[in-house]
C-alpha atoms as a PDB file:
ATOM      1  CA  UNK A   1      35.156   2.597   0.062  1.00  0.00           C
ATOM      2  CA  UNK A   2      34.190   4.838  -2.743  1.00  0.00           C
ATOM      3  CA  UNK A   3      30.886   4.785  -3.754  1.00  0.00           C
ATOM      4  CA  UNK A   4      31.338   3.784  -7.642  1.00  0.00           C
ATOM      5  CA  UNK A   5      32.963   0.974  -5.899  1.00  0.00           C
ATOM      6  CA  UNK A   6      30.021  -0.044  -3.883  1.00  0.00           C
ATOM      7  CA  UNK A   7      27.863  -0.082  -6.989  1.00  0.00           C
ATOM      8  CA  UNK A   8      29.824  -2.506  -8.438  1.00  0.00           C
ATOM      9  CA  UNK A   9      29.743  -4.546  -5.375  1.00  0.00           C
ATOM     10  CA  UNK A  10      25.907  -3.939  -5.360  1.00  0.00           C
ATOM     11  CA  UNK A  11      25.475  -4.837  -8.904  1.00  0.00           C
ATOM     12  CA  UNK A  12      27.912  -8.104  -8.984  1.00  0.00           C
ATOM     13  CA  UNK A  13      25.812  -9.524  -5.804  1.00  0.00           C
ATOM     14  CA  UNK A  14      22.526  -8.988  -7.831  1.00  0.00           C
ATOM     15  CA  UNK A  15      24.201 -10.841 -10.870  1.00  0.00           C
ATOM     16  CA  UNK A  16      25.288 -13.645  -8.731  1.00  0.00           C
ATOM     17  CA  UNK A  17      21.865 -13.795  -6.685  1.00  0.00           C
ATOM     18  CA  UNK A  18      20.220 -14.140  -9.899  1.00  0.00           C
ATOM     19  CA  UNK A  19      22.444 -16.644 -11.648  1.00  0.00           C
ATOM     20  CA  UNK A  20      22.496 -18.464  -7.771  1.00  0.00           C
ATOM     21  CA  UNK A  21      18.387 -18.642  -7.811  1.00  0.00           C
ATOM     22  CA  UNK A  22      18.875 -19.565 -11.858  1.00  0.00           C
ATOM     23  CA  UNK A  23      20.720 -22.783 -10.683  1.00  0.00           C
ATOM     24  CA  UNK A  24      19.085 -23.418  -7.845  1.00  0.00           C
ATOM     25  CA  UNK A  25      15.821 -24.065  -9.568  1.00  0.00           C
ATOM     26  CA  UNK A  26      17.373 -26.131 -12.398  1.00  0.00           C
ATOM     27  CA  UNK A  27      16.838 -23.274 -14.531  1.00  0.00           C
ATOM     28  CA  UNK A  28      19.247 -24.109 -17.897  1.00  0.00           C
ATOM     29  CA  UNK A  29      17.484 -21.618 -19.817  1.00  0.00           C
ATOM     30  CA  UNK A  30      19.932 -19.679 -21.949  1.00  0.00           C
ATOM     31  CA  UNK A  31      17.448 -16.721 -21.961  1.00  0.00           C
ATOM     32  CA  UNK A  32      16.850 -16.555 -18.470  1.00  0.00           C
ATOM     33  CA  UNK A  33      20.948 -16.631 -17.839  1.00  0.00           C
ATOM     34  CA  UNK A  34      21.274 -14.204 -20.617  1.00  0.00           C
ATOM     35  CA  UNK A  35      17.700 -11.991 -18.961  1.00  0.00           C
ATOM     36  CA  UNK A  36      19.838 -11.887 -15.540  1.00  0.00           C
ATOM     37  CA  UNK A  37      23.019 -11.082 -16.774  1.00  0.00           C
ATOM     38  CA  UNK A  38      21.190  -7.873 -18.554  1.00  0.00           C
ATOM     39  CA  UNK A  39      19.325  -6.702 -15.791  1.00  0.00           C
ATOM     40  CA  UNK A  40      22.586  -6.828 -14.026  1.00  0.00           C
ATOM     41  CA  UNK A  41      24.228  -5.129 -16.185  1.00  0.00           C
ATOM     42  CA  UNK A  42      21.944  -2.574 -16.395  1.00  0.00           C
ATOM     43  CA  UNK A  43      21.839  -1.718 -12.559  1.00  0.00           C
ATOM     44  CA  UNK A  44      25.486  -1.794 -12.629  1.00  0.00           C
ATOM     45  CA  UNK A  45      25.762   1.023 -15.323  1.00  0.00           C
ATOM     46  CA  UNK A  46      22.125   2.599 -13.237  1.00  0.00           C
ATOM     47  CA  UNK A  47      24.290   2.501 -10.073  1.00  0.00           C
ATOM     48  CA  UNK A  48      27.577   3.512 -11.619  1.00  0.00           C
ATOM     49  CA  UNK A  49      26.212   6.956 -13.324  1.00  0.00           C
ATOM     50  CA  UNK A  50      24.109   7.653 -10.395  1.00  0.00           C
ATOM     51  CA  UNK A  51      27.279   7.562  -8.432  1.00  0.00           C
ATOM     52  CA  UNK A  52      28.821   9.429 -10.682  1.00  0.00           C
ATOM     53  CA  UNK A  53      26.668  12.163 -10.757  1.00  0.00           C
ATOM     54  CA  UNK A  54      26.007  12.701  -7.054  1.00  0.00           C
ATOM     55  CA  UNK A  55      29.911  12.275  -6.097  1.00  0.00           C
ATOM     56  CA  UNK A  56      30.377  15.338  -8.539  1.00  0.00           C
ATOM     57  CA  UNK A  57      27.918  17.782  -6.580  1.00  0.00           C
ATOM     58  CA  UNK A  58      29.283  18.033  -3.190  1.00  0.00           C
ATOM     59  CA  UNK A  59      27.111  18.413   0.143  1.00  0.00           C
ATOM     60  CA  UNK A  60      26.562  21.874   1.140  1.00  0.00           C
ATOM     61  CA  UNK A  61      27.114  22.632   4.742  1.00  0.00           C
ATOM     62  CA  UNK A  62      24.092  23.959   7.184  1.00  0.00           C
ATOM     63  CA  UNK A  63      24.681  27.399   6.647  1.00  0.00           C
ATOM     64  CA  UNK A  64      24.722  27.201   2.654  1.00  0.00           C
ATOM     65  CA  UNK A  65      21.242  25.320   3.162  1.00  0.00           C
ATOM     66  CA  UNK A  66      19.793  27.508   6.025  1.00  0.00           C
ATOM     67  CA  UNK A  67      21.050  30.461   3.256  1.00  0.00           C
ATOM     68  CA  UNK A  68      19.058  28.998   0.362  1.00  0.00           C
ATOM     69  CA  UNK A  69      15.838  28.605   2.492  1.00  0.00           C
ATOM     70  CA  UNK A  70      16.365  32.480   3.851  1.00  0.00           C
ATOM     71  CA  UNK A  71      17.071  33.357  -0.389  1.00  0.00           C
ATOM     72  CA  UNK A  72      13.466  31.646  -0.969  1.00  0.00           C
ATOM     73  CA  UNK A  73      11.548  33.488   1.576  1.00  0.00           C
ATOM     74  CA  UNK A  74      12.936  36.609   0.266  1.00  0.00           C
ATOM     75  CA  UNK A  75      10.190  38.600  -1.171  1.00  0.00           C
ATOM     76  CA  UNK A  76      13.115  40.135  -3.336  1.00  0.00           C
ATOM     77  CA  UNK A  77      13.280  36.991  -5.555  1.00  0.00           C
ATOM     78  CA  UNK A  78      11.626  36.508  -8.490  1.00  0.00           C
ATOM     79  CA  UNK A  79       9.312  34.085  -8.143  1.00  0.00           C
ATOM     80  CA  UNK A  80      10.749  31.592 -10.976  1.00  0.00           C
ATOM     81  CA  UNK A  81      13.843  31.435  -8.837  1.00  0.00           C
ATOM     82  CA  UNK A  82      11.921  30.917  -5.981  1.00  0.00           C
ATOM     83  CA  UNK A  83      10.339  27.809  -6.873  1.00  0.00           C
ATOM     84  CA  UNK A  84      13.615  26.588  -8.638  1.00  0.00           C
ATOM     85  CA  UNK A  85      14.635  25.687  -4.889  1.00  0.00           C
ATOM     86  CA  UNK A  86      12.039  23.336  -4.238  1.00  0.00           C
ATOM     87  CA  UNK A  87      11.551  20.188  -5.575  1.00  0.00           C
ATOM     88  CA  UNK A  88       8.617  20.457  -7.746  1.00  0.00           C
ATOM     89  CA  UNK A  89       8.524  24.261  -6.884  1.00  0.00           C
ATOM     90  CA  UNK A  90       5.823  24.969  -9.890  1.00  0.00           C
ATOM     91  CA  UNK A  91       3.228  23.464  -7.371  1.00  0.00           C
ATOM     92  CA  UNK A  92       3.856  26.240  -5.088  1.00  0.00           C
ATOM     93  CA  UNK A  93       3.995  29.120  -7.358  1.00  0.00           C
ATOM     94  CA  UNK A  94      -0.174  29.960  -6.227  1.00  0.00           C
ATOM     95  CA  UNK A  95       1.011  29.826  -2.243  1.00  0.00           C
ATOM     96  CA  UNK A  96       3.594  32.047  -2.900  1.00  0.00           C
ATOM     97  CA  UNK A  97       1.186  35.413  -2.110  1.00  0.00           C
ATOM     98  CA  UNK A  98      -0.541  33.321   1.178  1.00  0.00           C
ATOM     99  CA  UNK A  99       3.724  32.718   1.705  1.00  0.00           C
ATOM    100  CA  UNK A 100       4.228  36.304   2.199  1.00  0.00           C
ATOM    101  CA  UNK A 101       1.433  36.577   4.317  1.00  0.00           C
ATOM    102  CA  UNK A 102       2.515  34.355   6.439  1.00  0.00           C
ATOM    103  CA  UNK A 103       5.949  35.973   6.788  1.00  0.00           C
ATOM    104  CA  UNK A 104       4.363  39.479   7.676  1.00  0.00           C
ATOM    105  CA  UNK A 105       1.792  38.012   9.912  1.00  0.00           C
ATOM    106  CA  UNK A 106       4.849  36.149  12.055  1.00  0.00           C
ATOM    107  CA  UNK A 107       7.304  39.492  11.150  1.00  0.00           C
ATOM    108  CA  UNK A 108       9.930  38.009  14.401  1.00  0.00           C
ATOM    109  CA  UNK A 109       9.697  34.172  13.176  1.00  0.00           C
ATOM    110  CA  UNK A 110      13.579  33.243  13.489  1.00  0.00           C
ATOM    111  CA  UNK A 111      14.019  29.935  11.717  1.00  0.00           C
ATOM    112  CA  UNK A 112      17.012  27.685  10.270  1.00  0.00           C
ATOM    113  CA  UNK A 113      19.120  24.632   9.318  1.00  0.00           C
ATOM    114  CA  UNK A 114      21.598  23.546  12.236  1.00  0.00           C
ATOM    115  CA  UNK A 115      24.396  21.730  11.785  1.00  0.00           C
ATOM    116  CA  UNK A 116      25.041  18.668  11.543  1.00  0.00           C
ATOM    117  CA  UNK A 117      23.460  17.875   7.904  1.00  0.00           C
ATOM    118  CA  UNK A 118      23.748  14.086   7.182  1.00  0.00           C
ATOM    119  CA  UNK A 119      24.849  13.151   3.483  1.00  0.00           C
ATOM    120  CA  UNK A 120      22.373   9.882   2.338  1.00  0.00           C
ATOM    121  CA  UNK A 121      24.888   9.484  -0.382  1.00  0.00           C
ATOM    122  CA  UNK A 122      21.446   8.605  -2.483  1.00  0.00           C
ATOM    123  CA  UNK A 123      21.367  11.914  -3.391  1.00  0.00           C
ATOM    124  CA  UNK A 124      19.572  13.299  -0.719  1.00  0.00           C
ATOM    125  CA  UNK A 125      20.920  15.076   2.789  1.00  0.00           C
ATOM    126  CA  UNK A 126      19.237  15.140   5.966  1.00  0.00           C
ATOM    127  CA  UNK A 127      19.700  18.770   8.203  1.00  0.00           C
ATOM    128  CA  UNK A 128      17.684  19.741  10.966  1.00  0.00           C
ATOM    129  CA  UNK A 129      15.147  23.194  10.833  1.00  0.00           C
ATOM    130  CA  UNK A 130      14.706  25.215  13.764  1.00  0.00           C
ATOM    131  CA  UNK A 131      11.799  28.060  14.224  1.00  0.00           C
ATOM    132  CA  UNK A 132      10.573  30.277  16.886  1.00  0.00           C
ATOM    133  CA  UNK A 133       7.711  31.626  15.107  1.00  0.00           C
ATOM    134  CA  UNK A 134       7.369  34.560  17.796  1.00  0.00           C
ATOM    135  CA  UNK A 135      11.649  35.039  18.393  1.00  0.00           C
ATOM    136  CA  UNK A 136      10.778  34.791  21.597  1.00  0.00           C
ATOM    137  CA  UNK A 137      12.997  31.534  22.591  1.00  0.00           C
ATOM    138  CA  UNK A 138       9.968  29.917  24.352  1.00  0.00           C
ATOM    139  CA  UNK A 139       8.703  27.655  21.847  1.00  0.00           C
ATOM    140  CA  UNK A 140      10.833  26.468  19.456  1.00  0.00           C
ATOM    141  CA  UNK A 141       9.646  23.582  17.203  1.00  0.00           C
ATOM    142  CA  UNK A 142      12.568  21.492  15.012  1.00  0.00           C
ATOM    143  CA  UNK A 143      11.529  19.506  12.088  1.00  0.00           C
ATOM    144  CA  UNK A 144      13.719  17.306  10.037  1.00  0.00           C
ATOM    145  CA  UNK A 145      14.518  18.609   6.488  1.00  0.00           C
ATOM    146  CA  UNK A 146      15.564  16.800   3.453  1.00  0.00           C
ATOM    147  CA  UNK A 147      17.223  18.379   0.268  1.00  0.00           C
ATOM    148  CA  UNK A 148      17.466  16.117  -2.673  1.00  0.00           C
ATOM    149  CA  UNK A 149      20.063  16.723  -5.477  1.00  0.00           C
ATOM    150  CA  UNK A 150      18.044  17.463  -9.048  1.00  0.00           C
ATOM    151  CA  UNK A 151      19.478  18.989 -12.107  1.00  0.00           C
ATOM    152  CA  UNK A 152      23.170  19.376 -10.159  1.00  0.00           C
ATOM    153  CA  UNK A 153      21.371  21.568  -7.555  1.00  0.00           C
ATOM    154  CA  UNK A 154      20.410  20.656  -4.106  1.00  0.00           C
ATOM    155  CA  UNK A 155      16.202  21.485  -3.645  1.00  0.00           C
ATOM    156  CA  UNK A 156      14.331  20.760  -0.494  1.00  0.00           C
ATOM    157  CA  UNK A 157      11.995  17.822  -0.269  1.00  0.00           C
ATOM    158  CA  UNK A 158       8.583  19.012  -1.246  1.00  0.00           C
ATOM    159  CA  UNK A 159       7.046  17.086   1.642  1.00  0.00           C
ATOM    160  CA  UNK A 160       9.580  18.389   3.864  1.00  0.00           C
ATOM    161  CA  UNK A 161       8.688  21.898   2.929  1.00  0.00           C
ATOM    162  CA  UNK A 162       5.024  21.027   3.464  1.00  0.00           C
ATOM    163  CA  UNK A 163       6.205  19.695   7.145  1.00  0.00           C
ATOM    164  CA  UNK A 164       7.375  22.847   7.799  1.00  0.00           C
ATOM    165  CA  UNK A 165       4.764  24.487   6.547  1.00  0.00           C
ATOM    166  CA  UNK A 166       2.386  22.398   8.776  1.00  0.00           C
ATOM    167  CA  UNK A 167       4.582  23.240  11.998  1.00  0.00           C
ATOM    168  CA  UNK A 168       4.597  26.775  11.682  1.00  0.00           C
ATOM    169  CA  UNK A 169       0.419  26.297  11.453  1.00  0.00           C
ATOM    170  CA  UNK A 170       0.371  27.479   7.822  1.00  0.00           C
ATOM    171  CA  UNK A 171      -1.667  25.087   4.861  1.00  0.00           C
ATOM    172  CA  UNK A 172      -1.497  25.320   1.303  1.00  0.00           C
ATOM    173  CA  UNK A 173      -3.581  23.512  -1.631  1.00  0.00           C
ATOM    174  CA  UNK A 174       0.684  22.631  -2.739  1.00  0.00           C
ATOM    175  CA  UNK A 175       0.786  20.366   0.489  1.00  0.00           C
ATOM    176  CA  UNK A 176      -2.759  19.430   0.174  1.00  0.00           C
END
């Protein structure tokens, strides 16, 4: 079932729901029919676009993810870019420098996304992060990670990010 199609399904049981409770209570009102059929309307077109614009973007896969997480900790990257890959990434710009600190202080950290990654289909995916902070295989922590779709681009969850953050032992004023 495509997913346009379940909006429509979505938004036609909200309209009848609506006009349902409307008769139920002996509600004749013209303006409360005309009130429901609105707000259905309007979470019909709400779901339709929405649909629309996530089917357009597809999922990317757990090494195109675990590739855009490596591209951010690159010290190589301007910093603008950087924070373009997280949701809300401006908050982090001032951990950025503490960021790099924490890559040199843990230089044989070996982390990543895993397969599989989960589409929501609300716009958000769900993938699994691995890290070894010492490479050593011995004590591996895994931390779920969700990416949410903004702007056409797929960002990781800034509370996700601070989860990870918090698992590898590192704080930031950005995660509070």
């Amino acid at each position: 079932m495509s997913s346009t199609f379940s909006a429509r399904a979505v938004a036609a049981t909200a309209c009848f729901t609506a006009l349902f409770a409307l008769t139920a209570c002996g509600g004749s009102d013209e303006a409360s029919v005309d009130a429901a059929r609105s707000s259905a309307n309007a979470s019909l077109a709400s779901s339709v676009a929405v649909s629309s614009s996530k089917a357009s973007v597809p999922p990317p896969t757990a090494e195109e993810l675990d590739a855009q997480i490596k591209r951010a900790l690159d010290p190589n990257l301007p910093d603008v870019e950087r924070t373009e890959l997280i949701e809300d990434g401006a908050a982090f710009s001032d951990a950025i420098p503490d960021m790099y600190k924490a890559l040199r202080d843990n230089p044989h950290a070996v982390y990543g996304v895993v397969d599989p990654v989960f589409d929501n289909r609300d716009g958000t995916l769900t993938a699994t992060m691995r890290l070894d902070k010492d490479g050593s295989g011995t004590n591996i922590r895994t931390t779920i990670v969700h990416f949410v779709l903004i702007d056409g681009k797929w960002k990781i969850s800034r509370t996700d990010l601070c989860g990870i953050l918090r698992s590898a032992d590192y704080h930031t004023a950005a995660c509070g």
